[in-house]
Protein backbone atom coordinates (compact mmCIF):
# COMPACT_ATOMS: atom_id res chain seq x y z
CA UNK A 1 -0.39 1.43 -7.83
CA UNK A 2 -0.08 5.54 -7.21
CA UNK A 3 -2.82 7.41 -6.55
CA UNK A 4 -1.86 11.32 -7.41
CA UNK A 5 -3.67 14.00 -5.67
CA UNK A 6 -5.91 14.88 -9.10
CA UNK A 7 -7.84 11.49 -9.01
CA UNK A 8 -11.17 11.50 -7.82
CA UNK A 9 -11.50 8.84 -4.45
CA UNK A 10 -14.64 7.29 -3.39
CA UNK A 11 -15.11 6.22 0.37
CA UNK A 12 -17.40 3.05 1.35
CA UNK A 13 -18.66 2.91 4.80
CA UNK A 14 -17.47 6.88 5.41
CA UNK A 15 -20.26 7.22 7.50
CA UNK A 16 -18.83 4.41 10.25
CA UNK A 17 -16.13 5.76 12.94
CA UNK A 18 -13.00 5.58 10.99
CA UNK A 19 -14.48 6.08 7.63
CA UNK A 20 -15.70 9.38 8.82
CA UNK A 21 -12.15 10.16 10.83
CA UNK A 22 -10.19 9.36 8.02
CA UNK A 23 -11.90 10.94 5.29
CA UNK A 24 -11.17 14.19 6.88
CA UNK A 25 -7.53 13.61 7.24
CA UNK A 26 -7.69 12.47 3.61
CA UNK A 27 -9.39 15.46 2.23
CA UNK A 28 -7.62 17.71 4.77
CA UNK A 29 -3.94 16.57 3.11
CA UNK A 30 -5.23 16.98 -0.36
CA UNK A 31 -6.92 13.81 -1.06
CA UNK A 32 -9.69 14.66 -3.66
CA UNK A 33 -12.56 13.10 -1.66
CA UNK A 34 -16.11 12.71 -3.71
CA UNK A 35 -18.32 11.53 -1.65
CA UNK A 36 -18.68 8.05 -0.11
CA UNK A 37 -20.91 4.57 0.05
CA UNK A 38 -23.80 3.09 2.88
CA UNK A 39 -26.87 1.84 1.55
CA UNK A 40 -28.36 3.04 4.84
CA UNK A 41 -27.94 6.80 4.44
CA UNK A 42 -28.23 7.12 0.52
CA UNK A 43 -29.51 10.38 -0.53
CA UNK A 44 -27.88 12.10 2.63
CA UNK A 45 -24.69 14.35 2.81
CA UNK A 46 -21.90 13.48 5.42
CA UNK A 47 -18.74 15.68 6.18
CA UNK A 48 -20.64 17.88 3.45
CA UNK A 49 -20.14 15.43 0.79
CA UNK A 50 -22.62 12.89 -1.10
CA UNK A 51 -24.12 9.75 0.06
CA UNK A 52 -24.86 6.78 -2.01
CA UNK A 53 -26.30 3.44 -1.54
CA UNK A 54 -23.56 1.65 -3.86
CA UNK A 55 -20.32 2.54 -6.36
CA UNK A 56 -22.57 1.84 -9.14
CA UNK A 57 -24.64 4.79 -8.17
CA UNK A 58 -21.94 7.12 -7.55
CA UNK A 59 -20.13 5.92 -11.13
CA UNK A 60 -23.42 7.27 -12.66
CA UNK A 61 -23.28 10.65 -11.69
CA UNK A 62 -19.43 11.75 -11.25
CA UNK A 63 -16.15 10.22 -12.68
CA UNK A 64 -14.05 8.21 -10.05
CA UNK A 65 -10.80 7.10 -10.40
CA UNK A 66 -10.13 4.99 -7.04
CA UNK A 67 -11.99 3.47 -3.74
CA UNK A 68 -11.09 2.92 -0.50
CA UNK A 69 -12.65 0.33 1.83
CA UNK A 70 -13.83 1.06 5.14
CA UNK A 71 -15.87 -2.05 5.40
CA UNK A 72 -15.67 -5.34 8.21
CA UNK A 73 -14.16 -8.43 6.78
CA UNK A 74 -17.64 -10.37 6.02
CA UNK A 75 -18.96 -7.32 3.78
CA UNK A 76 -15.81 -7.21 1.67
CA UNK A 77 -16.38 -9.51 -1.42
CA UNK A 78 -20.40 -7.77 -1.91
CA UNK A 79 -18.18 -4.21 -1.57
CA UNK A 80 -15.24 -4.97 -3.66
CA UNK A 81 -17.50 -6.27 -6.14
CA UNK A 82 -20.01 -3.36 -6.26
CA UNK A 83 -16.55 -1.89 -7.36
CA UNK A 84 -15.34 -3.47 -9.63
CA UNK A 85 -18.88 -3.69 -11.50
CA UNK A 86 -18.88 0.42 -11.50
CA UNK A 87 -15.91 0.07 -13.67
CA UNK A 88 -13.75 1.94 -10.75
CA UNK A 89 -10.02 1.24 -11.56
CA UNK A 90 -8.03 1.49 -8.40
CA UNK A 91 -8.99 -0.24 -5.29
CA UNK A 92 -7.42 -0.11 -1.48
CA UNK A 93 -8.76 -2.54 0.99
CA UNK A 94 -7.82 -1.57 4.28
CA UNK A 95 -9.28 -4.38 5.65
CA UNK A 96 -8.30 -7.40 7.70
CA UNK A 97 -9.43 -10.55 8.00
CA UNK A 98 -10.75 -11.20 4.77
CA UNK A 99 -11.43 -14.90 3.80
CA UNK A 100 -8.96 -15.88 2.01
CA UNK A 101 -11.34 -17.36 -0.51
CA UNK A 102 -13.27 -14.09 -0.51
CA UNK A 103 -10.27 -12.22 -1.83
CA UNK A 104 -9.04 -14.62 -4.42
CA UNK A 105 -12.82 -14.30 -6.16
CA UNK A 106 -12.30 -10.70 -5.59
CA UNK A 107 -8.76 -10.75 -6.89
CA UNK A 108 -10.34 -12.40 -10.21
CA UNK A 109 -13.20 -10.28 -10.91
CA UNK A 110 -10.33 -7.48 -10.71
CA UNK A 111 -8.52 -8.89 -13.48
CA UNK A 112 -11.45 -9.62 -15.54
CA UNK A 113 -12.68 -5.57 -15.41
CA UNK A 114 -8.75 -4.17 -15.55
CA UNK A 115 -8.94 -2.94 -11.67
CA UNK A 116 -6.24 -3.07 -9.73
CA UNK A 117 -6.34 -3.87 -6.04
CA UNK A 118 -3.90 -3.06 -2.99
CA UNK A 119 -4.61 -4.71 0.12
CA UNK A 120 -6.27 -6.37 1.62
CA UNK A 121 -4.81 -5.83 5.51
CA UNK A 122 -2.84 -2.47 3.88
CA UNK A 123 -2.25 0.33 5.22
CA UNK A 124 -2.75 2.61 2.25
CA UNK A 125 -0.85 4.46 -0.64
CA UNK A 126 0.80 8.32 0.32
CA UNK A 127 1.63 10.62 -2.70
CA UNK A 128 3.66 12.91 -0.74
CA UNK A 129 2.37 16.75 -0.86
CA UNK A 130 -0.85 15.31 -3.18
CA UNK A 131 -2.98 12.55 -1.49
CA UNK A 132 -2.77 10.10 0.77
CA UNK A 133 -5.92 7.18 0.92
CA UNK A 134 -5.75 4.93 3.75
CA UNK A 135 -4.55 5.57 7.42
CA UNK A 136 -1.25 6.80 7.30
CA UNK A 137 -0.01 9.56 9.04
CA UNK A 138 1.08 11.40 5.64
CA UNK A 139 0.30 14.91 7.40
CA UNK A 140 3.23 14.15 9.64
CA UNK A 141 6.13 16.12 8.44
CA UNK A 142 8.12 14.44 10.61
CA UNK A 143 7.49 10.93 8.85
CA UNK A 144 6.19 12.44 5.06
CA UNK A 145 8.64 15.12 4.08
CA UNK A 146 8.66 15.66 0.28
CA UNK A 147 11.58 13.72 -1.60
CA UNK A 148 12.32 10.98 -3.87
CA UNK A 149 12.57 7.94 -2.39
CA UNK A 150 9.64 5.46 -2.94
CA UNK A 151 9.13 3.04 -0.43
CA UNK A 152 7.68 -0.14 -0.41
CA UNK A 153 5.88 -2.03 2.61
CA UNK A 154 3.86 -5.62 4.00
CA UNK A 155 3.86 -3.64 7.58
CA UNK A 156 2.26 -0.37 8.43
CA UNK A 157 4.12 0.43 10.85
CA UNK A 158 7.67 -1.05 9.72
CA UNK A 159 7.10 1.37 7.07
CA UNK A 160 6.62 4.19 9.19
CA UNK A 161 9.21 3.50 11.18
CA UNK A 162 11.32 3.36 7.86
CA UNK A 163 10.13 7.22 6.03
CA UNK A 164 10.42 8.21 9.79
CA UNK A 165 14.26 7.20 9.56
CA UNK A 166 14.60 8.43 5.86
CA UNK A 167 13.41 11.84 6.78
CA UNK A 168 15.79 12.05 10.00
CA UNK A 169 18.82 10.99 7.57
CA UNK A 170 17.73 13.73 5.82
CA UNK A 171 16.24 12.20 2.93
CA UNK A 172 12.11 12.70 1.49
CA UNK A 173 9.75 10.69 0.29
CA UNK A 174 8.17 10.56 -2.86
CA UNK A 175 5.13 7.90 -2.43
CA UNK A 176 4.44 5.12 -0.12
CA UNK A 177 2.81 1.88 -1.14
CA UNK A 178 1.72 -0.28 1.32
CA UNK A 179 0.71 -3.57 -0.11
CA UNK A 180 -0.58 -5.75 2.76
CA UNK A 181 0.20 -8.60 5.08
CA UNK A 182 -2.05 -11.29 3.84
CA UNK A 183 -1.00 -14.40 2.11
CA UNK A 184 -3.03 -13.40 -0.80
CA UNK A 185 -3.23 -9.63 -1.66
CA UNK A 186 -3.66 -7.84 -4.86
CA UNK A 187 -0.34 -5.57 -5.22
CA UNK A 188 2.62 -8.11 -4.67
CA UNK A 189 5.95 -6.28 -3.65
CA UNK A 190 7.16 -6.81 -7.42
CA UNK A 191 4.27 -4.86 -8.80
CA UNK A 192 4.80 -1.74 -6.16
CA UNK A 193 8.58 -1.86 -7.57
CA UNK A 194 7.41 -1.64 -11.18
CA UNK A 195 5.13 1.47 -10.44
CA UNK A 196 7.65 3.06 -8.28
CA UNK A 197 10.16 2.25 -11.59
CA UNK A 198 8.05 3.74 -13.76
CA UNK A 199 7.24 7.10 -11.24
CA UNK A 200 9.67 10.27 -12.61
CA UNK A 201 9.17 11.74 -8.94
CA UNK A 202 10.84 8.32 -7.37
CA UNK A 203 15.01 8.32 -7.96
CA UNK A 204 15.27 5.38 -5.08
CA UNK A 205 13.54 3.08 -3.35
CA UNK A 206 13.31 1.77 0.06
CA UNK A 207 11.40 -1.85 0.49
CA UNK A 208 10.42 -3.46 3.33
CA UNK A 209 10.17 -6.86 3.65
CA UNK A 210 9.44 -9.86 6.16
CA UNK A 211 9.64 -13.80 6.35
CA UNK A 212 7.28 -15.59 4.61
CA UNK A 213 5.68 -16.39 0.85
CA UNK A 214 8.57 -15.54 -2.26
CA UNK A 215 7.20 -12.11 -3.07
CA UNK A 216 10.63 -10.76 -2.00
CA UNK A 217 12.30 -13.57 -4.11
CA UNK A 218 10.28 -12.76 -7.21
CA UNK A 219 10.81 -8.99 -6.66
CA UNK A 220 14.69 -9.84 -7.04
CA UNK A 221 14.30 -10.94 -10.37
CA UNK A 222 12.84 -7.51 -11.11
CA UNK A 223 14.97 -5.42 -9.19
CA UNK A 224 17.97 -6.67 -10.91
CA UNK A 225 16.74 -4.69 -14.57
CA UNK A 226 15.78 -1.59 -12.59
CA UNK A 227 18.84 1.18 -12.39
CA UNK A 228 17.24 2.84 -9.67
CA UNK A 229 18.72 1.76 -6.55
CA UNK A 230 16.76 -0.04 -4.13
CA UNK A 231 17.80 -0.87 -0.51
CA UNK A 232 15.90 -3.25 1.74
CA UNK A 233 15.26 -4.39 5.60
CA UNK A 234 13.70 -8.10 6.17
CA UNK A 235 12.18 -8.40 9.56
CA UNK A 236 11.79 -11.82 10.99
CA UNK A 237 15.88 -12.01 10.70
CA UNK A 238 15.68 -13.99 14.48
CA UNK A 239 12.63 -15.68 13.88
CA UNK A 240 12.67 -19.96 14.70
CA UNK A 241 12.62 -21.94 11.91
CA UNK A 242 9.68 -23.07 10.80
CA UNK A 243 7.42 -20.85 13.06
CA UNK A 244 4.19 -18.64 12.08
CA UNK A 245 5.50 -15.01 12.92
CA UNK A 246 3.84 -12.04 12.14
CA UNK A 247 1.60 -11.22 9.86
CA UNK A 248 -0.67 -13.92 7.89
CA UNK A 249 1.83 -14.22 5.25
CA UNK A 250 4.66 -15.03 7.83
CA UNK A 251 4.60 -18.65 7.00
CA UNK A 252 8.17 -20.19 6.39
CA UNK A 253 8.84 -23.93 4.18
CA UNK A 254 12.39 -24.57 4.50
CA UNK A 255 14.03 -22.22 2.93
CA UNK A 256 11.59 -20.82 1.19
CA UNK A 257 10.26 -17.73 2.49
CA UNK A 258 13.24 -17.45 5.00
CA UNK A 259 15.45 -14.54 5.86
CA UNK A 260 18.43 -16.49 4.31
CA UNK A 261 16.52 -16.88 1.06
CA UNK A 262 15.01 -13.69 0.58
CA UNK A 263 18.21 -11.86 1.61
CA UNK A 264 20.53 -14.23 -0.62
CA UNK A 265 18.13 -13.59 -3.47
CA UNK A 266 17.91 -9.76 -3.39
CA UNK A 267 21.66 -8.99 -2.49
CA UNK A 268 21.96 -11.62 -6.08
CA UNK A 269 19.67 -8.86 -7.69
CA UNK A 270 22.35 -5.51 -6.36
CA UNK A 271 19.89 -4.56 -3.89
CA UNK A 272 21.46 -3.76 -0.20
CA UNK A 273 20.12 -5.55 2.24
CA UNK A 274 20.14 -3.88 6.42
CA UNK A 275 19.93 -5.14 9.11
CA UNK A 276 17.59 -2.20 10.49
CA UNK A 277 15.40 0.30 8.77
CA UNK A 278 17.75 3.24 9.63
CA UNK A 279 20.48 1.17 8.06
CA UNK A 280 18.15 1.21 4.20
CA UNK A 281 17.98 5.15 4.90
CA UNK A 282 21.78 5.26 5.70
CA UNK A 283 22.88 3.55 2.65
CA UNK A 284 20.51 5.50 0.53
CA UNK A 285 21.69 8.28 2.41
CA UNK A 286 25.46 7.78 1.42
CA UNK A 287 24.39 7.48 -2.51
CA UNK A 288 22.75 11.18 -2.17
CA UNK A 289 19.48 10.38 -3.30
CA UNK A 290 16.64 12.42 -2.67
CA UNK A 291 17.88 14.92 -0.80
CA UNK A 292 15.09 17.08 0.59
């Protein structure tokens, strides 16, 4: 899922601490900001911008494209829902902690209504130079300098850490997706890999990956048809066997969902597999990719 800077974003809870701090990073970068979501202050402006008491009421009056979630873990499902039910089509869930059972009914009125969801527990989606919705320091040129490499993420800040090393090897970025560290999330790393194959402005892609679940596994299978190359770091490479590391998802069954496997299966698929995040922007480095 991309979000380009000419889609219209609705905020719930912008009127809380970090909705209200990140909405004006958003909207500073480029992020086309509407107006945002608490029952408690409908009718009022915040930041300048339009209050509502649900998505519904917002979908009445102005077109939007995509939501962002600045809501506690308990308030999610009611949120995601009142979403979903305004017939908004892109969703990010920023948030952590979600019952698992809460996000699989969310997950499934999302297919119902055509919506797609990233998160939950993500970091966001940047469209370099358009929009970025989340918390991710896209106004950092340092980390979020205009390119073409797309790069794919469970960690927030693994994936920093990764455009930060692209952009030092001299590279740019074209989008970052961020899909989450839960067990169950909406975007699976095979999904961000088929919108990042399908983006004209991505020539490469970087993916970050980590013990745990087969998303990796079942991305392989994918990246094997794409002819864009695609380089990757695993983290949890050290990890004991059969240990909980990490994030949520970190859980390991044998083989499955271990370094061994997920590497064995994507270097199977062509796709180069480092040992550090400096080493993906290296090898994409030495192809001449995205030069900035």
């Amino acid at each position: 899922m991309i979000i380009r800077g000419s889609e219209a974003v609705l905020v719930q809870g912008i009127t809380g601490k970090q909705g209200t701090f990140w909405s004006e990073h958003m909207r500073d970068y480029g992020t086309k900001i509407i107006g945002g979501v608490n029952p408690k202050r409908a009718g009022e402006t915040h930041l300048g911008l339009p209050v509502w008491a649900t998505a519904g009421a917002a979908a009445r009056e102005t077109a939007i494209d995509a939501a962002v979630m600045f809501i506690p873990p308990m308030g999610v499902k009611q949120a995601a829902l009142d979403i979903i039910n305004a017939g908004i089509g892109k969703i990010v869930c920023l948030t952590e902690h979600v019952p698992v059972h809460d996000t699989m009914y969310v997950l499934a009125a999302a297919r119902e209504r055509g919506a797609k969801l990233i998160g939950p527990n993500t970091a966001g989606i940047v469209t370099v130079g358009e929009s970025f919705v989340g918390f991710m320091p896209a106004f950092n040129a340092r980390v979020f300098r205009p390119g073409s490499v797309g790069v794919v993420s469970r960690s927030g800040s693994l994936g920093t850490l990764l455009c930060l090393n692209l952009v030092q090897a001299g590279l740019g970025i074209s989008v970052f997706i961020g899909i989450g560290g839960d067990p169950v999330i909406g975007t699976t790393t095979k999904d961000a890999l088929i919108s990042l194959d399908n983006d004209p402005q991505t020539e490469a892609v970087a993916l970050v990956g980590e013990i745990g679940g087969s998303m990796e596994e079942e991305a392989a299978e994918y990246a094997r048809t794409m002819r864009k190359p695609v380089a990757a770091f695993i983290a949890g490479a050290a990890s004991p066997p059969g240990k909980r590391m990490g994030h949520a998802g970190a859980i390991v069954m044998g083989n499955r969902g271990s370094y061994a496997g997920k590497k064995k299966a994507l270097e199977a698929a062509g796709v180069t597999v480092c040992s550090t995040p400096k080493g993906v922007a290296d090898v994409l480095c030495e192809r001449t990719i995205g030069r900035a």
